[in-house]
C-alpha atoms as a PDB file:
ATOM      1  CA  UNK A   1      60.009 -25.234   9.099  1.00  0.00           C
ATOM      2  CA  UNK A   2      61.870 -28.351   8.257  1.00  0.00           C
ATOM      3  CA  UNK A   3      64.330 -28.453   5.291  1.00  0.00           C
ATOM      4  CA  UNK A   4      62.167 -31.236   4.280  1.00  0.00           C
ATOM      5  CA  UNK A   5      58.846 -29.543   3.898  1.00  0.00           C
ATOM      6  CA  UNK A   6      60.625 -26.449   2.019  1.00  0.00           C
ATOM      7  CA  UNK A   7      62.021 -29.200  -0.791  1.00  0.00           C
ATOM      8  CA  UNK A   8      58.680 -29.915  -1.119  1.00  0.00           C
ATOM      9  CA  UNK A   9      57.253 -26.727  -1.372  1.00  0.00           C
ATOM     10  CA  UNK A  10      59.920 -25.781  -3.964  1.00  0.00           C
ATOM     11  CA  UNK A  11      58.891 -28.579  -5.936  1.00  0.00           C
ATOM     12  CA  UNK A  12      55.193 -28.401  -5.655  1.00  0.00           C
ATOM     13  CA  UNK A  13      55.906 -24.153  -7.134  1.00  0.00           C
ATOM     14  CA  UNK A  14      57.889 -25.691 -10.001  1.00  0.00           C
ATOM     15  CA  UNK A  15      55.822 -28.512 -10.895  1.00  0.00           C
ATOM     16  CA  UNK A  16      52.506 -26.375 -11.300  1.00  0.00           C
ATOM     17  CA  UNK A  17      54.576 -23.670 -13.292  1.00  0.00           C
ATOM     18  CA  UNK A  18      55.443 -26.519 -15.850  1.00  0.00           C
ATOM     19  CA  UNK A  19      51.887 -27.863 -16.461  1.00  0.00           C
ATOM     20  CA  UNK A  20      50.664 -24.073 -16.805  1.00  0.00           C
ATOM     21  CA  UNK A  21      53.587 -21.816 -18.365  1.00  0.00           C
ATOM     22  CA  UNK A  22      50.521 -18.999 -18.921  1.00  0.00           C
ATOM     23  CA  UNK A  23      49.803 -18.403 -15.355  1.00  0.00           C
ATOM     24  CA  UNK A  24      53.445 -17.905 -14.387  1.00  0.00           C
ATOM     25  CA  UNK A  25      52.825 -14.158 -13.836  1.00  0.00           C
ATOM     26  CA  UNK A  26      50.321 -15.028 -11.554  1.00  0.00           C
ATOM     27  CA  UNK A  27      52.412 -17.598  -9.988  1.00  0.00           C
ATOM     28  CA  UNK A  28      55.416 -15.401  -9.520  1.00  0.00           C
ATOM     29  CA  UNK A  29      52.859 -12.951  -7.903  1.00  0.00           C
ATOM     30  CA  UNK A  30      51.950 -15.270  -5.049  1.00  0.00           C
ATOM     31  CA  UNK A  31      55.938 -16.184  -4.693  1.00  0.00           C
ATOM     32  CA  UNK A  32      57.012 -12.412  -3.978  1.00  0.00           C
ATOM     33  CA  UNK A  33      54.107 -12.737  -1.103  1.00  0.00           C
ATOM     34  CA  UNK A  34      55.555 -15.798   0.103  1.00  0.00           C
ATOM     35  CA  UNK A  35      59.228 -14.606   0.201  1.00  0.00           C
ATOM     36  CA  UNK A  36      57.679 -11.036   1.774  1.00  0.00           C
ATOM     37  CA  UNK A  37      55.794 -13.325   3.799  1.00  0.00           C
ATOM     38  CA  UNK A  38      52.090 -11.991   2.991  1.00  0.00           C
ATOM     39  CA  UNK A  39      51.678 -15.644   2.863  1.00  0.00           C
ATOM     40  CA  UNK A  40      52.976 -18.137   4.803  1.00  0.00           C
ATOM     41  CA  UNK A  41      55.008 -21.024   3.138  1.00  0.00           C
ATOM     42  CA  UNK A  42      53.058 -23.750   5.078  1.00  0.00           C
ATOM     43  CA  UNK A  43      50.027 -23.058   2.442  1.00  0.00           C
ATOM     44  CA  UNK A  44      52.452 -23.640  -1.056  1.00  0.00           C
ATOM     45  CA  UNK A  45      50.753 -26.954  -1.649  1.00  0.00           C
ATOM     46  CA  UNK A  46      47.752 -25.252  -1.434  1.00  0.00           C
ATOM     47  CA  UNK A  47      48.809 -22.228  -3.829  1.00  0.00           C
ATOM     48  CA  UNK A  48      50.655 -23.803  -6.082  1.00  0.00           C
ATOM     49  CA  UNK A  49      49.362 -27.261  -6.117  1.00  0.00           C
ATOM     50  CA  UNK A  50      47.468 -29.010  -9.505  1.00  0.00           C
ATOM     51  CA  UNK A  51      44.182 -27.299  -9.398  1.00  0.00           C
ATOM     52  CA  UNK A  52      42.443 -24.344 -11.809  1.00  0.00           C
ATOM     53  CA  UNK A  53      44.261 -21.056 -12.381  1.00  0.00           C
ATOM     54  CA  UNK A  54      41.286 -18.832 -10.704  1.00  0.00           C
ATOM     55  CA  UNK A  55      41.203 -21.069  -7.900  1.00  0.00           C
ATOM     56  CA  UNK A  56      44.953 -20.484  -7.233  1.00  0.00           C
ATOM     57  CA  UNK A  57      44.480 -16.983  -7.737  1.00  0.00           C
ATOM     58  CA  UNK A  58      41.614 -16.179  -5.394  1.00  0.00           C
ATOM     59  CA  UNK A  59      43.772 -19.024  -2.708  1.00  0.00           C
ATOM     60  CA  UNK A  60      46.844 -16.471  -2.344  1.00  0.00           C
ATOM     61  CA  UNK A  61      44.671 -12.784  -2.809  1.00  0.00           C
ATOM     62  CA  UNK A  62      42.455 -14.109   0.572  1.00  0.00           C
ATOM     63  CA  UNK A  63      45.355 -15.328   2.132  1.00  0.00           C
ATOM     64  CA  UNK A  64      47.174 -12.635   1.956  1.00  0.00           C
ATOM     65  CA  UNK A  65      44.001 -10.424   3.317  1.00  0.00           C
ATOM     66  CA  UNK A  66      43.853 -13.001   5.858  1.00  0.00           C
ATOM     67  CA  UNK A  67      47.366 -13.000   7.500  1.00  0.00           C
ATOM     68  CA  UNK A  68      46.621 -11.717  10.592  1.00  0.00           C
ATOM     69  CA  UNK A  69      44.288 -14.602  11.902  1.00  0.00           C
ATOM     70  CA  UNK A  70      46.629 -16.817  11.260  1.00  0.00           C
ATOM     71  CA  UNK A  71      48.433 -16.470  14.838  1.00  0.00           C
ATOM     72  CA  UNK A  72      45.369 -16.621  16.076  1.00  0.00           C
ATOM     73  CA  UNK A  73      44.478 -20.227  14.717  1.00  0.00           C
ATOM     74  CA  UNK A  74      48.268 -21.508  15.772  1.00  0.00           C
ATOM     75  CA  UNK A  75      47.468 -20.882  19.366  1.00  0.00           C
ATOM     76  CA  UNK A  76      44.347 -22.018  19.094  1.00  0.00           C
ATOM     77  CA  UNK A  77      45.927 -25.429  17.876  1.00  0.00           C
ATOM     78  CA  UNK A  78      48.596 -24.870  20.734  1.00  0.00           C
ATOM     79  CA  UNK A  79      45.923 -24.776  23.519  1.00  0.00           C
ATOM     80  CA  UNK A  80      44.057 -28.014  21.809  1.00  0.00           C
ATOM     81  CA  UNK A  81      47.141 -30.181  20.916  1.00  0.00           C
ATOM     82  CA  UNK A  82      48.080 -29.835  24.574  1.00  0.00           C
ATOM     83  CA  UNK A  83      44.859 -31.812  25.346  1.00  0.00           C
ATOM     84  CA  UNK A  84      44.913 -34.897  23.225  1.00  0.00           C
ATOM     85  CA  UNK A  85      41.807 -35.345  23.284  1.00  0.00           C
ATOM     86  CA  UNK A  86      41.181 -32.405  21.589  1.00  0.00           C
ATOM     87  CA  UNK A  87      44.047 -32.176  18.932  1.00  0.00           C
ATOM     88  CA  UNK A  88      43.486 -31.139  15.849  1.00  0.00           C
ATOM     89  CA  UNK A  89      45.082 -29.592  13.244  1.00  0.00           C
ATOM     90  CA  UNK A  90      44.257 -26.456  11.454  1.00  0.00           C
ATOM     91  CA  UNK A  91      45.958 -26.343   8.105  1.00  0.00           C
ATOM     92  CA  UNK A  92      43.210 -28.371   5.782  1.00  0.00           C
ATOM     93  CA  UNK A  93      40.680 -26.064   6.724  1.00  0.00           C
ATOM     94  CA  UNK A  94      42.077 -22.628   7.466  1.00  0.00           C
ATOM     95  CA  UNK A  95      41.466 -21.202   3.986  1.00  0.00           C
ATOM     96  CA  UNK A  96      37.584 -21.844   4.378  1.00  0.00           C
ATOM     97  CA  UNK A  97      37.845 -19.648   7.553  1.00  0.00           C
ATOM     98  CA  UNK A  98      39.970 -16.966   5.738  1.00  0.00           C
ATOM     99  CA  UNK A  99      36.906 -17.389   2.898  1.00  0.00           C
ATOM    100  CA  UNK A 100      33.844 -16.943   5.428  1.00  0.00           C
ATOM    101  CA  UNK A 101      36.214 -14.425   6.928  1.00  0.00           C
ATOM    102  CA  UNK A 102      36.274 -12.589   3.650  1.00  0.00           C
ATOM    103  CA  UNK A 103      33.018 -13.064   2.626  1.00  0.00           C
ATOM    104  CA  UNK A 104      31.635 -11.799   6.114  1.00  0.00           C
ATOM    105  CA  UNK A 105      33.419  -8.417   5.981  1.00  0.00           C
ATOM    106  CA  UNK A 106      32.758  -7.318   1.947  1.00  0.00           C
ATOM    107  CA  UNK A 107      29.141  -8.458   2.856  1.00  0.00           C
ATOM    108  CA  UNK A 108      28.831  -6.405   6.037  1.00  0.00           C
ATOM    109  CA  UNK A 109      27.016  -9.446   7.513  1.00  0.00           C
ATOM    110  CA  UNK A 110      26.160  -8.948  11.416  1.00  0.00           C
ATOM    111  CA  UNK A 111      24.847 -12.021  12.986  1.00  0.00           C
ATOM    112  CA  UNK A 112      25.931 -15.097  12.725  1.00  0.00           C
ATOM    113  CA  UNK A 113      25.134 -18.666  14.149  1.00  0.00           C
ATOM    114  CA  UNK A 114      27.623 -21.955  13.494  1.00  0.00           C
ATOM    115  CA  UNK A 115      26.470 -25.620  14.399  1.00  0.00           C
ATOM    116  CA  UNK A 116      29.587 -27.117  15.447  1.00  0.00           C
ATOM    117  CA  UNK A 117      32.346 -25.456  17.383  1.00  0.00           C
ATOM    118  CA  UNK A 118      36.381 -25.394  16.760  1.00  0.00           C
ATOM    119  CA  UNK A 119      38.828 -23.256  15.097  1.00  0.00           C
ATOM    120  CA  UNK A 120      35.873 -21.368  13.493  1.00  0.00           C
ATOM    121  CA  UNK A 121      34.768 -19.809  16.507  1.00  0.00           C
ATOM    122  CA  UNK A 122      37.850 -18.442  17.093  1.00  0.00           C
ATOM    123  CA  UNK A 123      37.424 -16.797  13.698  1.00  0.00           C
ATOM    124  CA  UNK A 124      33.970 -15.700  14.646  1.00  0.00           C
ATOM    125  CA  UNK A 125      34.768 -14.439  18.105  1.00  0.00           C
ATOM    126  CA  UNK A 126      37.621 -12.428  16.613  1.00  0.00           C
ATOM    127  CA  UNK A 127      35.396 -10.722  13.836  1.00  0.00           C
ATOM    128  CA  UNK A 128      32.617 -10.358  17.278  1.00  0.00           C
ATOM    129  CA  UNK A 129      35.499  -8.925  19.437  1.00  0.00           C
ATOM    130  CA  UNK A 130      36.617  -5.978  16.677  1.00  0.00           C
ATOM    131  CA  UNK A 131      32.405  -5.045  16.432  1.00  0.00           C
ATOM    132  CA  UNK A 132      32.761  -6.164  12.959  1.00  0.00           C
ATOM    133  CA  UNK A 133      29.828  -8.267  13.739  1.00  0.00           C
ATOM    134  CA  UNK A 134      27.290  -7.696  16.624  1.00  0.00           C
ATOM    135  CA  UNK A 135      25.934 -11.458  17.356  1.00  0.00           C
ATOM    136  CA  UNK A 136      27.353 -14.210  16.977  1.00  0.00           C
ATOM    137  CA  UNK A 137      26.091 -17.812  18.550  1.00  0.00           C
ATOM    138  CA  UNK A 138      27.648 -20.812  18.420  1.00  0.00           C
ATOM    139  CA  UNK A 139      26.154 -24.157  19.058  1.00  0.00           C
ATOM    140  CA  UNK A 140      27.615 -27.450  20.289  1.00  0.00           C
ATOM    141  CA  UNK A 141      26.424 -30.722  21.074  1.00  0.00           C
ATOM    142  CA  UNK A 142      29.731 -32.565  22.527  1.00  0.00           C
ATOM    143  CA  UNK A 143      30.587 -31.016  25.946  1.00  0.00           C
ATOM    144  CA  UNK A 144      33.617 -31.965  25.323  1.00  0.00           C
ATOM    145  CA  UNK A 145      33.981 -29.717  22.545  1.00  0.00           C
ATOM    146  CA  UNK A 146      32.048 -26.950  23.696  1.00  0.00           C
ATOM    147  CA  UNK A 147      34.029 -26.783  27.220  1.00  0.00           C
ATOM    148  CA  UNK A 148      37.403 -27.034  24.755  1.00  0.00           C
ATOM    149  CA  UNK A 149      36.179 -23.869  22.600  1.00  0.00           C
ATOM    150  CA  UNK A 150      34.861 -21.791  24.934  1.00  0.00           C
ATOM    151  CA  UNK A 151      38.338 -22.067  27.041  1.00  0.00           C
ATOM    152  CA  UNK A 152      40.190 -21.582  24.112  1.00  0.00           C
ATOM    153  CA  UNK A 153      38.547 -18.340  23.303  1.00  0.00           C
ATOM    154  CA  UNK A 154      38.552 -16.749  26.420  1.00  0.00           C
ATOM    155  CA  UNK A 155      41.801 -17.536  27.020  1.00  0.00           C
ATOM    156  CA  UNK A 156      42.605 -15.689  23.407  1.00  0.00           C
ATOM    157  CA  UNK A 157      40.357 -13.293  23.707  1.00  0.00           C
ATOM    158  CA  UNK A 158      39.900 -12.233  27.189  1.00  0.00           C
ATOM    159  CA  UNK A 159      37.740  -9.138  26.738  1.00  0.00           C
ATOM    160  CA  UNK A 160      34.959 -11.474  25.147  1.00  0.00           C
ATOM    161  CA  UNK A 161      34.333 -13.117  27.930  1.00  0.00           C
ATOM    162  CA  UNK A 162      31.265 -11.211  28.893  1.00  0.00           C
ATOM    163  CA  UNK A 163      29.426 -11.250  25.818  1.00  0.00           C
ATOM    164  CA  UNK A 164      30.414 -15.042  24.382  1.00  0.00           C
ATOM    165  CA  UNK A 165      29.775 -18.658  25.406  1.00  0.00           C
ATOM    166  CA  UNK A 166      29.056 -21.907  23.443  1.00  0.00           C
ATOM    167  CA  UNK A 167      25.761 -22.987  24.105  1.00  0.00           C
ATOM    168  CA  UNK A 168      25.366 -26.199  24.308  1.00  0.00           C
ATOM    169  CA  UNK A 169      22.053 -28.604  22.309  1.00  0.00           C
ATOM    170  CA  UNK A 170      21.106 -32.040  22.619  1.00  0.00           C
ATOM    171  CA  UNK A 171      20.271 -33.178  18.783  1.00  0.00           C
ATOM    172  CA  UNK A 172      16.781 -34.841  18.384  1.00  0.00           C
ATOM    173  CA  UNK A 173      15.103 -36.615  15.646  1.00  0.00           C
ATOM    174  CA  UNK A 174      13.681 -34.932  12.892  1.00  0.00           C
ATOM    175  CA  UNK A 175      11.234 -37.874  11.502  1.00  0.00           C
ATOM    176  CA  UNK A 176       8.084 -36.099  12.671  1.00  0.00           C
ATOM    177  CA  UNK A 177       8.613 -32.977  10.616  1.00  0.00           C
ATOM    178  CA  UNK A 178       9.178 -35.045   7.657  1.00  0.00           C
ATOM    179  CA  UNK A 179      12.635 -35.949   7.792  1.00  0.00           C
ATOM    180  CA  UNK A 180      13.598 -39.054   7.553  1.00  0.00           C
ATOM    181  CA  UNK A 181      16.981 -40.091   8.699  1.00  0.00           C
ATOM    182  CA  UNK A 182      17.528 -36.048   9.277  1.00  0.00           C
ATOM    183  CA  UNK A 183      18.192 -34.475  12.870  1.00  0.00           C
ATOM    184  CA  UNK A 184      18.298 -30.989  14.686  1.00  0.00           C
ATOM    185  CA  UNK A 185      19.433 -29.052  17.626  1.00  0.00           C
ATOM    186  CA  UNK A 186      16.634 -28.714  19.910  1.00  0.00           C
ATOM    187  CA  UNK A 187      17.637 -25.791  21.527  1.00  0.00           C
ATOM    188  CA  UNK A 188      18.525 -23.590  18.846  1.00  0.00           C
ATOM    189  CA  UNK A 189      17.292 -20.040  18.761  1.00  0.00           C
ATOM    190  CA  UNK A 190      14.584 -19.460  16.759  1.00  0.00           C
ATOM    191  CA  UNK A 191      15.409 -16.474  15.001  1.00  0.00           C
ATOM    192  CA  UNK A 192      16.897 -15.390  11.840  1.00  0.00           C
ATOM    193  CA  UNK A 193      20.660 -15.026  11.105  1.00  0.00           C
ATOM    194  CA  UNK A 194      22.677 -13.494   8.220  1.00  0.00           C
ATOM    195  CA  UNK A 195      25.101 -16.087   8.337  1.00  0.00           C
ATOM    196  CA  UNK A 196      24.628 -19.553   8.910  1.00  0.00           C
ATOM    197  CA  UNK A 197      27.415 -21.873   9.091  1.00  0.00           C
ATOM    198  CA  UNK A 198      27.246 -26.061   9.782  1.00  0.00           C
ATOM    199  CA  UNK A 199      29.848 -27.864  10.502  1.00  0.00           C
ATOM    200  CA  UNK A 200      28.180 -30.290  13.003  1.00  0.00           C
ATOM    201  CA  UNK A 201      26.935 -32.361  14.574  1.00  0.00           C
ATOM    202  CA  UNK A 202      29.411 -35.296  13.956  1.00  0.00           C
ATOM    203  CA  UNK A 203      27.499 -38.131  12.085  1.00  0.00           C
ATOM    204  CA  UNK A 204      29.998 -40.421  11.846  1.00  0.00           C
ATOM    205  CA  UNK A 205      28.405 -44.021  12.990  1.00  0.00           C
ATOM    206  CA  UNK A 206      25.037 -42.033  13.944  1.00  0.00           C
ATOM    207  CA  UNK A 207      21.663 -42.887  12.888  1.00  0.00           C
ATOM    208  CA  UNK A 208      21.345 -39.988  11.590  1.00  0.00           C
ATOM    209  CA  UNK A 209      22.313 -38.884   7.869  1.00  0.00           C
ATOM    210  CA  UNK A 210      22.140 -35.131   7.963  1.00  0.00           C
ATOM    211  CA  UNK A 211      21.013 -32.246   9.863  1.00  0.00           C
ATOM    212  CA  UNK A 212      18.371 -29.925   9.047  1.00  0.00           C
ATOM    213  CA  UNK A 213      18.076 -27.504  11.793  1.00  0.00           C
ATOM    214  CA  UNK A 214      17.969 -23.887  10.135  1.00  0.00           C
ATOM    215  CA  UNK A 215      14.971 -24.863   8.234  1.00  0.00           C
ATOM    216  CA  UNK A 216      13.132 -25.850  11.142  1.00  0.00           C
ATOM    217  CA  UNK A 217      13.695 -23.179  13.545  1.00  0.00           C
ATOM    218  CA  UNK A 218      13.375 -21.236  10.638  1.00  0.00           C
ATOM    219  CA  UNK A 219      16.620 -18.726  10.848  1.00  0.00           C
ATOM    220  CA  UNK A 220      16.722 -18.152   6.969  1.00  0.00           C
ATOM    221  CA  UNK A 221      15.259 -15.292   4.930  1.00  0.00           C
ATOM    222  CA  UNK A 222      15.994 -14.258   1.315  1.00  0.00           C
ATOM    223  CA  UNK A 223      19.127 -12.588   2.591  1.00  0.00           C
ATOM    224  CA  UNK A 224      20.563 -15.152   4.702  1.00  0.00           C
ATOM    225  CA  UNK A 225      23.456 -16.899   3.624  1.00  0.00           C
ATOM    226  CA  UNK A 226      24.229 -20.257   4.559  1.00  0.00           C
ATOM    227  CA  UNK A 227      27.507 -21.634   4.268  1.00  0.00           C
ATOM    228  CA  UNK A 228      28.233 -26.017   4.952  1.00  0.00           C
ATOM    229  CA  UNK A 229      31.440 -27.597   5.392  1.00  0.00           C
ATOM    230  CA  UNK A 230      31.069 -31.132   3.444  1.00  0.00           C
ATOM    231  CA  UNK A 231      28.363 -32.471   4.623  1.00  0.00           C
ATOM    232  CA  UNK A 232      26.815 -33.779   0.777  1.00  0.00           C
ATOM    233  CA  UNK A 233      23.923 -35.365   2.277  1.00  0.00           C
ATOM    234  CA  UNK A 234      23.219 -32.403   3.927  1.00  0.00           C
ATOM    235  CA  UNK A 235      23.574 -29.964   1.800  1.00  0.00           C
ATOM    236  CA  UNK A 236      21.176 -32.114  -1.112  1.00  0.00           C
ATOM    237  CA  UNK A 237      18.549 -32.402   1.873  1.00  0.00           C
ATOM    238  CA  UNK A 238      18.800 -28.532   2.587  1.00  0.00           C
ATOM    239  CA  UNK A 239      19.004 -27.662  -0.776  1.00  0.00           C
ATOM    240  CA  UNK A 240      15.738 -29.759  -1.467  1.00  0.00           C
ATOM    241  CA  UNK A 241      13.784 -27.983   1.408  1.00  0.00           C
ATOM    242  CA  UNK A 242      14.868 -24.565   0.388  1.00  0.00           C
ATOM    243  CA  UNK A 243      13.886 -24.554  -2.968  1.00  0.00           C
ATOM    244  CA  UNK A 244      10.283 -26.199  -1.846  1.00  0.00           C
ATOM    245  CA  UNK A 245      10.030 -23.286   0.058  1.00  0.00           C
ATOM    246  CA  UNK A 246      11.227 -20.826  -2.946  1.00  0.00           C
ATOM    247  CA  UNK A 247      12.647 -21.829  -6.197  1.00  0.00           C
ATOM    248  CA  UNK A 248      15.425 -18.838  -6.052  1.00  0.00           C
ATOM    249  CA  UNK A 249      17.646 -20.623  -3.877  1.00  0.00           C
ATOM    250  CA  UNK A 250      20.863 -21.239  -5.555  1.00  0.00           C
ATOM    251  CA  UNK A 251      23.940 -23.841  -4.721  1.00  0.00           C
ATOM    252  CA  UNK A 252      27.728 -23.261  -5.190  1.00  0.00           C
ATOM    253  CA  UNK A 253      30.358 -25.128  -4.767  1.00  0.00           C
ATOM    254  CA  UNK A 254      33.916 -23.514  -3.315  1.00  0.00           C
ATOM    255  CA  UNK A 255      36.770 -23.898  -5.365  1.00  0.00           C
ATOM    256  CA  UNK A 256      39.765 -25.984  -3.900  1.00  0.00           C
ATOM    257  CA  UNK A 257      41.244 -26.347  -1.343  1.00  0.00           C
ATOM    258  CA  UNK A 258      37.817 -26.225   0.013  1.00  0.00           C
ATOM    259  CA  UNK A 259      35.140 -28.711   0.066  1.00  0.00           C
ATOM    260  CA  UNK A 260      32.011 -26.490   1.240  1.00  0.00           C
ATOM    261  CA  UNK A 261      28.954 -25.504  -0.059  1.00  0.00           C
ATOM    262  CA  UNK A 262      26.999 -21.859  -0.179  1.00  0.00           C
ATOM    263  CA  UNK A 263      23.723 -21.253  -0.677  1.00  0.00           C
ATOM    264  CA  UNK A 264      22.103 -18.205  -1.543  1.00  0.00           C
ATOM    265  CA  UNK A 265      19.235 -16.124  -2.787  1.00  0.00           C
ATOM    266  CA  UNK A 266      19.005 -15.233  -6.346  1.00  0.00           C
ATOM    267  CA  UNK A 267      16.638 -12.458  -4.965  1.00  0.00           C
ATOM    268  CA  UNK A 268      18.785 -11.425  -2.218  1.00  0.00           C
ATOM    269  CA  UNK A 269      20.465  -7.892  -2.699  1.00  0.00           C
ATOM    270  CA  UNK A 270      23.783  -9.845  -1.783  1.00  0.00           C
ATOM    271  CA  UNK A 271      23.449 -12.735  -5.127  1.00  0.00           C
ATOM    272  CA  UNK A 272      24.956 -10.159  -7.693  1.00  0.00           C
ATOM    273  CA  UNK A 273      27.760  -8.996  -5.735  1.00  0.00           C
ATOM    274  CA  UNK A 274      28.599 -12.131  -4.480  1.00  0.00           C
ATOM    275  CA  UNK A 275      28.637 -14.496  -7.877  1.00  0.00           C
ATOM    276  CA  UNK A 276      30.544 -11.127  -9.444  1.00  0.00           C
ATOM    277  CA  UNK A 277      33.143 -11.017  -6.359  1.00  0.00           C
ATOM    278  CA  UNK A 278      33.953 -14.819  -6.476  1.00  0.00           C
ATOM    279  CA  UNK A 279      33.162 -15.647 -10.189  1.00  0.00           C
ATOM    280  CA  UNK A 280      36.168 -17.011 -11.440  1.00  0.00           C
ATOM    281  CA  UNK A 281      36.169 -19.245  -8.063  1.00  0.00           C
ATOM    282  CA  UNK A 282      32.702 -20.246  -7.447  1.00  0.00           C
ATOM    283  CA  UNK A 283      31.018 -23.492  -9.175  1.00  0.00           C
ATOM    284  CA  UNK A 284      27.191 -23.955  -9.735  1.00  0.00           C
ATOM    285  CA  UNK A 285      26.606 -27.534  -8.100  1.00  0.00           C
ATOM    286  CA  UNK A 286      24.955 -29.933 -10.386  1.00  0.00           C
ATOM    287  CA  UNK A 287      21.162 -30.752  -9.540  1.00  0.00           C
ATOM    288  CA  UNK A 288      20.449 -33.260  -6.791  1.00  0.00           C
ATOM    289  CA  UNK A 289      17.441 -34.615  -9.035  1.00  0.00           C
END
């Protein structure tokens, strides 16, 4: 790392420690990791940086349980920076893979489907590879993209090869089921998953506002947990259509660094454990309406 980016790093730890002298235990916790090297020093801004105590807590404890997917995302990056167009950086978002990561294993969920490939399914494939889960689908609606991943990951993970592949989906219009402005993959399975995670298609200068394709293929029971990355427009649109459907659907936001969104169940056998589990790091989204 550059001398630089250590200064930095240095100054971000002694800067928070400052504003918040009562956390310093906590602090001086996450340090020892660092210098043991539980946690890598390329995430300090996000440990130490100005944001809530719990937040910084929960940042270094799934870090730390997280370590050893982190080679995995560098190459990962390797293989896609050596295409440019495919570079991309993982840093911003690795800690909402190490959270789905996380939240995946203590929930013993076993299928999962993500809208949107990139350095998630390397995450996914990994958990697929070690049988911690037994399905996992991921769609894509770029070839581009999907050709990228799916290289990537067999290239990583060579004994997947058999049993993974990005499958690809046009996205069509979803006016005529009431949606206006809203979109889908038509070729998504119909079936229901325990984990649903959207982080696609890309909107950006599309007619399209927001994509509501789990609801209309229907892959979500009271179980099901659905996590979004961004995506506000989304998740309000998702959010509105779940609770038409039952009014026990709840909406949390994750704590920084992250900017997604989970929804769950308040009748699901999962709710209690998971708002207990992540309670000083979860926040209860303000209503849409």
């Amino acid at each position: 790392m550059k001398f630089g980016h250590v200064i930095e790093s240095i100054k971000n730890i002694f800067s928070y420690l400052s504003r918040y002298p009562f956390h310093i235990l906590n602090d001086f916790s996450n340090l020892i990791k660092i210098i043991k090297k539980d946690i890598p020093v390329l995430y300090t801004d996000h440990i130490f940086g100005n944001i809530a105590h719990q937040a910084r807590y929960k940042i270094g404890e799934i870090y730390s349980e997280n370590i050893a997917l982190i080679n995995l995302l560098k190459d990962f990056d390797q293989l896609r920076i050596a295409d440019n167009k495919t570079k991309v950086s993982f840093k911003s978002d690795s800690f909402d893979l190490f959270f789905m990561t996380n939240l995946i294993k203590k929930f013993k969920l076993k299928s999962i489907i993500e809208y949107g490939s990139g350095a998630s399914t390397i995450a996914f494939a990994d958990l697929l590879e070690k049988k911690i889960i037994n399905k996992f689908i991921s769609i894509e609606s770029e070839t581009k993209w999907k050709k990228s991943t799916e290289d990537c990951v067999k290239k990583l993970i060579p004994g997947i090869s058999n049993n993974f592949e990005v499958s690809f989906s046009p996205i069509s219009d979803a006016r005529d089921f009431g949606y206006k402005n809203g979109c889908f993959y038509s070729l998504a399975p119909k079936e229901i998953f325990d984990f649903i995670y959207i982080d696609g298609p890309n909107l950006t200068n599309s007619k399209y506002k927001y994509s509501i394709c789990p609801i209309l293929v229907k892959q979500i029971s009271i179980n099901t947990i659905i996590f979004v990355d961004g995506r506000a427009t989304t998740c309000k649109e998702i959010k509105k259509a779940l609770i038409n459907k039952n009014i026990y659907w709840k909406e949390f936001a994750v704590g920084f660094p992250s900017d997604d969104t989970i929804f769950i169940n308040s009748k699901s056998k999962k709710y209690k454990l998971l708002v207990s589990s992540y309670s000083d790091f979860l926040l209860k989204k303000p209503s849409y309406y």
